[in-house]
N, C-alpha and C. Protein backbone atom coordinates (compact mmCIF):
# COMPACT_ATOMS: atom_id res chain seq x y z
N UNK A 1 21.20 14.59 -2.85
CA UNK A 1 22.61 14.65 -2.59
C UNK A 1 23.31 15.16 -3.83
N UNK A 2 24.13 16.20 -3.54
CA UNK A 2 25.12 16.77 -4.94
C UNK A 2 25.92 15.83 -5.43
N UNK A 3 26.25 15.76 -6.72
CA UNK A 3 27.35 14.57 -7.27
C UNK A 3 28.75 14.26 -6.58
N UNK A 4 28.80 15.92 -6.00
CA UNK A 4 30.18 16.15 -4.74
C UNK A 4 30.48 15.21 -4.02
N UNK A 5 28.77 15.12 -3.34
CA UNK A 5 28.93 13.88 -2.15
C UNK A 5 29.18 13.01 -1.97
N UNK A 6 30.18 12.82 -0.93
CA UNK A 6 30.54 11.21 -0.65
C UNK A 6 30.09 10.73 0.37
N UNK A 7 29.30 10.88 1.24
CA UNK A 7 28.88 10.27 2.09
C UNK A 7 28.53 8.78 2.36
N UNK A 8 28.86 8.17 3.59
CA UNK A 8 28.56 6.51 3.07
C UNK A 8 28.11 6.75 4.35
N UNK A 9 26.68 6.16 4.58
CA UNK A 9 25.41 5.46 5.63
C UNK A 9 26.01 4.11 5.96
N UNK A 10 25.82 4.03 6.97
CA UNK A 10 25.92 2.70 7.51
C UNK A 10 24.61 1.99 8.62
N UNK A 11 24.15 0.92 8.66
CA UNK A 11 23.03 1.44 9.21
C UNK A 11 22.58 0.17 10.15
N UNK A 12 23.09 0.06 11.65
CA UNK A 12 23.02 -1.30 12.29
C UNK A 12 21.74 -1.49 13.40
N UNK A 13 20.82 -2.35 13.02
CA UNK A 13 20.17 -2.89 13.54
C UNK A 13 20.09 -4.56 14.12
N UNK A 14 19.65 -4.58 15.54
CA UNK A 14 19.66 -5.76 16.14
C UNK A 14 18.55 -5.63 17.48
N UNK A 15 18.52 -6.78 17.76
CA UNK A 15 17.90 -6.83 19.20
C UNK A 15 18.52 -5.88 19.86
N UNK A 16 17.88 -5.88 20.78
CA UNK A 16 18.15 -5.19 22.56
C UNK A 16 19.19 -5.64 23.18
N UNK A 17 19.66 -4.87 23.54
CA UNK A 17 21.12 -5.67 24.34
C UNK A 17 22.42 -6.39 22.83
N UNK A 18 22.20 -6.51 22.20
CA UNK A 18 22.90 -7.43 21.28
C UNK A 18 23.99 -7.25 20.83
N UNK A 19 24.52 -5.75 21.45
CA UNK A 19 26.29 -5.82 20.87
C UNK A 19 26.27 -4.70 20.05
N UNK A 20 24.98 -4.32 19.75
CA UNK A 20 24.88 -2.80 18.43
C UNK A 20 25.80 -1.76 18.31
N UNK A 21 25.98 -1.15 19.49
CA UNK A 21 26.52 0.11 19.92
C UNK A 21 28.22 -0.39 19.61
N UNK A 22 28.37 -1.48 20.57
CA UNK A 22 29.83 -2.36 20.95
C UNK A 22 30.44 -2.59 18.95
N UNK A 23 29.75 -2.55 18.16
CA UNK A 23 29.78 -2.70 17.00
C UNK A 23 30.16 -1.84 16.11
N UNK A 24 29.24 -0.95 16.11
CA UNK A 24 29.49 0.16 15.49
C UNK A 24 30.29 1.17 15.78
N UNK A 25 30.75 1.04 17.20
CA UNK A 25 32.16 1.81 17.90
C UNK A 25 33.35 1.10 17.26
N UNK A 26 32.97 0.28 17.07
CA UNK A 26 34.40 -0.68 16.37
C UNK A 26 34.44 -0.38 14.86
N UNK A 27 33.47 -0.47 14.21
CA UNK A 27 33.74 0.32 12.84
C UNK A 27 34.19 1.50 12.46
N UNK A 28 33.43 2.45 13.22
CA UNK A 28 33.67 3.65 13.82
C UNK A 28 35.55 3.62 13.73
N UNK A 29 35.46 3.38 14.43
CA UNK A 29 36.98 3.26 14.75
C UNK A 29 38.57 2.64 14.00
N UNK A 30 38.13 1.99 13.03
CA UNK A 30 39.00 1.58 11.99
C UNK A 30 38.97 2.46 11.19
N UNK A 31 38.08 3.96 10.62
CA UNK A 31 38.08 4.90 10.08
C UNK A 31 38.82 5.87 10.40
N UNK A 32 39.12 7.01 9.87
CA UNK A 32 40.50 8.03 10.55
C UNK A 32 39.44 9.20 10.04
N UNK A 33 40.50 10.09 11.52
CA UNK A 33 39.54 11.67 10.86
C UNK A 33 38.77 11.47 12.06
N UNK A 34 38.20 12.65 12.93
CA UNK A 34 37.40 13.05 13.80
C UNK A 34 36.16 12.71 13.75
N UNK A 35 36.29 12.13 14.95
CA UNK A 35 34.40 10.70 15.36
C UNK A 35 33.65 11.75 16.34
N UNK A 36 32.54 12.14 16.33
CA UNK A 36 31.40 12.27 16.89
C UNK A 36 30.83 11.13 17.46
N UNK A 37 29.95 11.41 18.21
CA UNK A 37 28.99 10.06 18.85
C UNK A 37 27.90 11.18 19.25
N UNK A 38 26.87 10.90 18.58
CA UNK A 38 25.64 11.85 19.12
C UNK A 38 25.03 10.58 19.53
N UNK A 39 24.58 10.90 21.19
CA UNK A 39 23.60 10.37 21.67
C UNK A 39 22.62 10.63 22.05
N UNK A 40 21.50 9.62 21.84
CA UNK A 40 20.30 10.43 22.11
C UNK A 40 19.30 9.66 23.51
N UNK A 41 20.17 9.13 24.31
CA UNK A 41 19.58 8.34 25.25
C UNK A 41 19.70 9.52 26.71
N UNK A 42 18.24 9.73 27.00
CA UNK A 42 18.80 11.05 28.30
C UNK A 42 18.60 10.02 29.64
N UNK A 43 19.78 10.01 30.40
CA UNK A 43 19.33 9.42 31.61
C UNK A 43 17.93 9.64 32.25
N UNK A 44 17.11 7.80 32.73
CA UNK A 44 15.79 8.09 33.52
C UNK A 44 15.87 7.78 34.51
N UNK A 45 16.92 6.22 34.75
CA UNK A 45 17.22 6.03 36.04
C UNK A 45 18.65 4.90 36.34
N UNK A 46 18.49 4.58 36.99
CA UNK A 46 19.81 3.93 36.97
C UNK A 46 20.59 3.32 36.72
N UNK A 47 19.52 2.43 36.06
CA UNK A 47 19.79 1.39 35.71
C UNK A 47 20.02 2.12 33.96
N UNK A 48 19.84 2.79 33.47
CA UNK A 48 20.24 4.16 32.15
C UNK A 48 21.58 4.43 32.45
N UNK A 49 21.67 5.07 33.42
CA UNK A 49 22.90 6.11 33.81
C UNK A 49 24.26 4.66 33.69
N UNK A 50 24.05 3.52 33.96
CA UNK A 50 25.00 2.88 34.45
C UNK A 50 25.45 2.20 32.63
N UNK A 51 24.35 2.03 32.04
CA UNK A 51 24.51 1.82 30.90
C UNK A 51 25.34 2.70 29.85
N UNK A 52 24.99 4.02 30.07
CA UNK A 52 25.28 5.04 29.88
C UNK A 52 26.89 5.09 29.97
N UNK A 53 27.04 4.82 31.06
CA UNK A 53 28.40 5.22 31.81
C UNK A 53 29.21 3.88 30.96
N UNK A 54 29.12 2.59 30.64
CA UNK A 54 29.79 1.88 29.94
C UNK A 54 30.03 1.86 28.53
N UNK A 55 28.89 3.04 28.50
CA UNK A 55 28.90 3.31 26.49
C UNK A 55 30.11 4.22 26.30
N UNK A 56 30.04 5.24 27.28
CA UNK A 56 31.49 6.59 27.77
C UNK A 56 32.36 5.96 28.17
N UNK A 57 32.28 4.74 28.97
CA UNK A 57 33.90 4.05 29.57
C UNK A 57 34.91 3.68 27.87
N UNK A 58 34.23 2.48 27.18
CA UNK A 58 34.64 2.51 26.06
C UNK A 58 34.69 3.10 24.80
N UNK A 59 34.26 4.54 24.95
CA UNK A 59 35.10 5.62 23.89
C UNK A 59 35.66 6.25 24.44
N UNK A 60 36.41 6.23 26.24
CA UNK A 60 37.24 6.56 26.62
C UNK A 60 38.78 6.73 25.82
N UNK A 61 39.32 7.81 25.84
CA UNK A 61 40.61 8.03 25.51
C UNK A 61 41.01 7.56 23.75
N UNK A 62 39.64 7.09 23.11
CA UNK A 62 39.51 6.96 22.03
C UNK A 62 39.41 8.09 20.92
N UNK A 63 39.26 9.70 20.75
CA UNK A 63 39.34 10.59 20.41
C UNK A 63 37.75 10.94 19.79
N UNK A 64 36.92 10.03 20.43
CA UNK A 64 35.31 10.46 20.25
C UNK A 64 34.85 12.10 20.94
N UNK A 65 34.34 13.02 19.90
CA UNK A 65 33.88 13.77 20.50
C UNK A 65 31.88 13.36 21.23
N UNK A 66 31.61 13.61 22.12
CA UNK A 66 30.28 13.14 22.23
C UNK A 66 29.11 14.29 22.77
N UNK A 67 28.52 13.95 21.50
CA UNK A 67 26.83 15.14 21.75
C UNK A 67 25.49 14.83 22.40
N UNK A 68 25.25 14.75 23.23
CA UNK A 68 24.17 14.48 24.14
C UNK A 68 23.14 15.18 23.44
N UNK A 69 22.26 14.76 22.76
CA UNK A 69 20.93 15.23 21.86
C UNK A 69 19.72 14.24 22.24
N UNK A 70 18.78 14.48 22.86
CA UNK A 70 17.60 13.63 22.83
C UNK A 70 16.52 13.56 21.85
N UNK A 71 16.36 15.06 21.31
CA UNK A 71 15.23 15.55 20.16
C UNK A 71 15.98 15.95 18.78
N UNK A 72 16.23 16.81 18.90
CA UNK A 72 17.10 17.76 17.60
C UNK A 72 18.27 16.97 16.76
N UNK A 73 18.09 15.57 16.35
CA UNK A 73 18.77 15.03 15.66
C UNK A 73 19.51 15.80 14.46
N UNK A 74 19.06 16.29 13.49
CA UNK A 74 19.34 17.19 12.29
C UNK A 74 19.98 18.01 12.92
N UNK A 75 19.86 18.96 14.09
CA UNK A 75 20.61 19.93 14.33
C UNK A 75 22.01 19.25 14.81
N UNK A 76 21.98 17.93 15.55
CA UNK A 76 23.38 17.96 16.13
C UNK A 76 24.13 17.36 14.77
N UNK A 77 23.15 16.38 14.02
CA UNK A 77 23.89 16.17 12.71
C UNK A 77 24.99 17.29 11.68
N UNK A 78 24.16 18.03 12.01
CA UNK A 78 24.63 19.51 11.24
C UNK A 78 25.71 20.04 12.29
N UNK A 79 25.71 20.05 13.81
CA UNK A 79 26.27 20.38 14.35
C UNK A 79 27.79 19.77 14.04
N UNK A 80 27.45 18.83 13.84
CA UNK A 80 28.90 17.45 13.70
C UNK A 80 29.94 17.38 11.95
N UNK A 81 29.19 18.13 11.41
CA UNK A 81 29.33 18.13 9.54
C UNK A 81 31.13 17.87 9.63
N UNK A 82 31.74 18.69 10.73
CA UNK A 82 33.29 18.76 10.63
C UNK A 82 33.92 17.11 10.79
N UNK A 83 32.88 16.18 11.29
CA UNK A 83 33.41 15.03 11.60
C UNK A 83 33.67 14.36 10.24
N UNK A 84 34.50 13.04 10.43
CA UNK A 84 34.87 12.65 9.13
C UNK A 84 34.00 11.18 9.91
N UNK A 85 33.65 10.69 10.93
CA UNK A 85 32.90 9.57 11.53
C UNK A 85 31.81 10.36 12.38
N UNK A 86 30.37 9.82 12.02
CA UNK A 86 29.53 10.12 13.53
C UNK A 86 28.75 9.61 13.59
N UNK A 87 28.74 8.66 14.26
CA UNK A 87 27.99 7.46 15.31
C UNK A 87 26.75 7.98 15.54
N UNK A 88 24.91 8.06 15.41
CA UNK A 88 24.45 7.85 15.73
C UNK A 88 23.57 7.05 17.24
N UNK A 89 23.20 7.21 18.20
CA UNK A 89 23.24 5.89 19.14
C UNK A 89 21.93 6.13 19.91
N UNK A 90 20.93 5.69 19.49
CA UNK A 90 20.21 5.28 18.49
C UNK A 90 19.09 5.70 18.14
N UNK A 91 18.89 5.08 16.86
CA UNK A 91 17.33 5.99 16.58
C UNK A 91 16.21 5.59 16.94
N UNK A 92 15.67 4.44 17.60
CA UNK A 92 15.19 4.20 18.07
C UNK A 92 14.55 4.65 19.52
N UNK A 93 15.41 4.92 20.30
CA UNK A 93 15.22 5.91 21.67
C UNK A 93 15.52 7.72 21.08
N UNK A 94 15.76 7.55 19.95
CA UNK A 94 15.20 9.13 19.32
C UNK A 94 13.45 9.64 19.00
N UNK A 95 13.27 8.21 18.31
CA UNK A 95 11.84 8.19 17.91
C UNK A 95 10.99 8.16 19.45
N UNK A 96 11.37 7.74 20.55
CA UNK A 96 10.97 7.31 21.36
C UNK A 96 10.34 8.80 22.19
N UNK A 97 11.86 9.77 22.06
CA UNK A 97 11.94 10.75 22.75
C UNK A 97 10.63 11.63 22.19
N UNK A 98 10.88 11.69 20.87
CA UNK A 98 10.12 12.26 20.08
C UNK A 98 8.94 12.41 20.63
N UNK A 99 8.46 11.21 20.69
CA UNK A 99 7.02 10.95 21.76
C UNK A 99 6.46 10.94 22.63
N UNK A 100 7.61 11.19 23.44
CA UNK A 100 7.42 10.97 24.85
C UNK A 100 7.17 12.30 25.20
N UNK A 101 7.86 13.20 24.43
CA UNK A 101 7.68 14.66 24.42
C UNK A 101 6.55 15.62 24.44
N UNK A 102 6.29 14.77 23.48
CA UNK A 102 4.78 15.47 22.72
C UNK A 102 3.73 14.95 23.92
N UNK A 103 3.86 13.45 24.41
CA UNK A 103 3.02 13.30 25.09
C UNK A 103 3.24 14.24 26.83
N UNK A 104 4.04 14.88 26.95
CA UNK A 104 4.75 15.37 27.58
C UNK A 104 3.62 16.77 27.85
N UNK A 105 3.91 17.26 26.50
CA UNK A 105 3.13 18.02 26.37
C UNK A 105 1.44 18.22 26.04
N UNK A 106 0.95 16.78 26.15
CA UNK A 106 -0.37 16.67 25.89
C UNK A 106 -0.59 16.48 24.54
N UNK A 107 0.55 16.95 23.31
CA UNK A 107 0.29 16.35 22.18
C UNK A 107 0.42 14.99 21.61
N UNK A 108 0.03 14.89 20.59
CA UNK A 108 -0.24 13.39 19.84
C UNK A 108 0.92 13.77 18.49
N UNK A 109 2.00 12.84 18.31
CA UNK A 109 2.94 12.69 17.12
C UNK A 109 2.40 11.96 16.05
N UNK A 110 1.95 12.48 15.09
CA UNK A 110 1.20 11.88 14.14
C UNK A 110 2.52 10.74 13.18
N UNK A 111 2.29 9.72 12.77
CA UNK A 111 3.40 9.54 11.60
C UNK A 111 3.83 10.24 10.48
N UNK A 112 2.74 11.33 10.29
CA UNK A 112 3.61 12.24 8.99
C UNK A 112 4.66 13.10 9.85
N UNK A 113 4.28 13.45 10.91
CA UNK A 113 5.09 14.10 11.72
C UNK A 113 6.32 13.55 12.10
N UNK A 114 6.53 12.38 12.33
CA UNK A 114 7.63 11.56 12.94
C UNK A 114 8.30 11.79 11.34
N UNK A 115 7.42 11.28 10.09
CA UNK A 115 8.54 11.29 8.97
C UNK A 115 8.81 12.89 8.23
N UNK A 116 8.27 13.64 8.87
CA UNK A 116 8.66 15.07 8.35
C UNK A 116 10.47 15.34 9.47
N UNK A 117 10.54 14.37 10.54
CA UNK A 117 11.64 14.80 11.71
C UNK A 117 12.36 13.84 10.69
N UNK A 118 12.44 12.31 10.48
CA UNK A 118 13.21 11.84 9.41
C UNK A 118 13.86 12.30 8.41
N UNK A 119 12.72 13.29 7.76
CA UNK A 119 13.27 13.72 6.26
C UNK A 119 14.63 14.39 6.97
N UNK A 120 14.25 15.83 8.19
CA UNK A 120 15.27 16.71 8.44
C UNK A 120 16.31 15.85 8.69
N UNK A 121 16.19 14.55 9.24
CA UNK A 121 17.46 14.14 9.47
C UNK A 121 18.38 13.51 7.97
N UNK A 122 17.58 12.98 7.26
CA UNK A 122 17.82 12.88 6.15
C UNK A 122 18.79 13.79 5.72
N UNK A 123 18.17 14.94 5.42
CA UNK A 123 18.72 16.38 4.66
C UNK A 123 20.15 16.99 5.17
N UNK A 124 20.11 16.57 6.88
CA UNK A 124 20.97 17.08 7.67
C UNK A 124 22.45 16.23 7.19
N UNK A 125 22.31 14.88 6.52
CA UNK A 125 23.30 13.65 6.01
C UNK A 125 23.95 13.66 4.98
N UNK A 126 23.51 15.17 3.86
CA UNK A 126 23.65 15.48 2.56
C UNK A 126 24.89 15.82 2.36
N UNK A 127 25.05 16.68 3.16
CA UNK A 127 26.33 17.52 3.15
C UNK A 127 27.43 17.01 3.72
N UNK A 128 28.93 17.71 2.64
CA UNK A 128 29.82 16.63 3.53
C UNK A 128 30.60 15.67 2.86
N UNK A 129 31.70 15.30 3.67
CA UNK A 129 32.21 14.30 3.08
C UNK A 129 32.35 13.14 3.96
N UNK A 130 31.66 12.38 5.09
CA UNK A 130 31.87 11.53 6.09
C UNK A 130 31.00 10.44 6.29
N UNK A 131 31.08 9.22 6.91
CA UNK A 131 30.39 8.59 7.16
C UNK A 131 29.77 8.35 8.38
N UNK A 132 28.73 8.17 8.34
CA UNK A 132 27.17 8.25 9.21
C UNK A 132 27.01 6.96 9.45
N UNK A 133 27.07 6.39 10.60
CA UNK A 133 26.31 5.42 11.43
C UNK A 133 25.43 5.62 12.20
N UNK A 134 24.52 4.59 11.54
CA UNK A 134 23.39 4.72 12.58
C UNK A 134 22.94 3.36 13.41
N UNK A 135 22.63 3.30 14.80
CA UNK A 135 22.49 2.44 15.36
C UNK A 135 20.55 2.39 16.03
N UNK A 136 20.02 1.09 15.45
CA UNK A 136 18.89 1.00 15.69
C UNK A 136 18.35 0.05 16.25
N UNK A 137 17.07 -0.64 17.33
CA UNK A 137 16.37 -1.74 17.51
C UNK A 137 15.77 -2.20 17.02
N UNK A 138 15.51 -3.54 16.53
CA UNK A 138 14.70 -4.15 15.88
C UNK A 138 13.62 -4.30 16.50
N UNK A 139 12.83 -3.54 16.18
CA UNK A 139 10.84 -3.50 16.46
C UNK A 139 9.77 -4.04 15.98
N UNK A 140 10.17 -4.68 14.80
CA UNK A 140 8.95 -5.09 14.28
C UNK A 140 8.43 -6.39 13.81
N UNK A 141 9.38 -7.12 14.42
CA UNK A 141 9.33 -8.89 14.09
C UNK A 141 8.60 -9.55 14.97
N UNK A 142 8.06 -8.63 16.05
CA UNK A 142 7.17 -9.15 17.44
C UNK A 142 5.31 -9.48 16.97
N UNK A 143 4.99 -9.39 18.06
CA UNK A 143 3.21 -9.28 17.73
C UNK A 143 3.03 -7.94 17.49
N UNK A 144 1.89 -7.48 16.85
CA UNK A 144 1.30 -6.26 16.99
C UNK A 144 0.79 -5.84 18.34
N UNK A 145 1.70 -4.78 18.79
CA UNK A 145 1.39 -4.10 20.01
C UNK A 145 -0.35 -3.47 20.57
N UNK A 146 -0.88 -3.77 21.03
CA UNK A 146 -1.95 -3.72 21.84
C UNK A 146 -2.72 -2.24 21.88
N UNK A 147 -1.87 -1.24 21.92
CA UNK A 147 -2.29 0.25 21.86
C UNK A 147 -1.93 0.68 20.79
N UNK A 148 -2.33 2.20 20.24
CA UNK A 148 -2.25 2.97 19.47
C UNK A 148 -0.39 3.59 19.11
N UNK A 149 0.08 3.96 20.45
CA UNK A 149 1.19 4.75 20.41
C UNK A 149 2.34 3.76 20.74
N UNK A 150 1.89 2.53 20.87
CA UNK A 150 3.24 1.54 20.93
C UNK A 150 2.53 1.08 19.26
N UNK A 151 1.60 0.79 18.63
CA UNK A 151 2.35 0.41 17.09
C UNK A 151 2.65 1.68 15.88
N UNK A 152 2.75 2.97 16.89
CA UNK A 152 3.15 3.54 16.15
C UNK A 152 4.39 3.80 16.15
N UNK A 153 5.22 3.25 17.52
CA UNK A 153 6.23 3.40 17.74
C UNK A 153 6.91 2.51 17.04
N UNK A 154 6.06 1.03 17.06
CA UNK A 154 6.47 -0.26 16.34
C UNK A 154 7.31 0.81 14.62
């Protein structure tokens, strides 16, 4: 990061269901200056879409612009640089996508690979003068997951 930079990370993790999003829209929002919300949750089924639809009810009429991104985190990051707020939502169903993708395609996401997509997002956070929220699940306080590609997801 240049000495220029002011950027301030913010970075909320919790259980499932726990208010995360409902949270960080509210911080979000005591800040001034143009909010982004990149999301990275792509509707699967309905019980998504409806969730979905209550995350959009309440940044209704709130002056959130919102980026529908499932993979290309860094790019919509970069896409958003003009924002002075941008919400993340979440990285967790980013990492998810990530994988689901690859397995999608018959490939295997190695962890250097998952942290080579990190770094870009990293890099993509440099520039700028705004603050970055990020909203995440807590994964790793459970048992060790049973397969290969759920503790890598862990």
């Amino acid at each position: 990061m240049t000495d220029s930079s002011r950027n301030k990370i913010l970075y909320i993790s919790g259980g499932s269901r726990s208010g995360k999003s409902r949270y960080a829209e509210q911080r979000a929002e005591i800040l001034t200056g143009k909010r982004s919300y990149i999301a990275t949750c792509p509707i699967i089924d309905a019980e998504m879409d409806g969730r979905i639809a209550l995350h959009q009810q309440r940044r209704e009429g709130k002056g959130w612009l919102t980026v529908e991104e499932p993979l290309d985190l860094a790019q919509a990051l970069m896409d958003t640089a003009d924002s002075a707020v941008v919400l993340v939502d979440c990285l967790t169903l980013w990492i998810n996508n990530l994988l689901y993708e690859a397995e999608c395609l018959d490939q295997t996401l190695s962890e250097e690979q998952i942290v080579r997509c990190c770094q870009q997002v990293i890099e993509a956070c440099k520039d700028g003068d705004r603050t970055i929220i990020f909203v995440t699940n807590e994964l790793g306080m459970g048992i060790v997951p049973a397969d290969a590609i759920s503790r890598l997801y862990r």
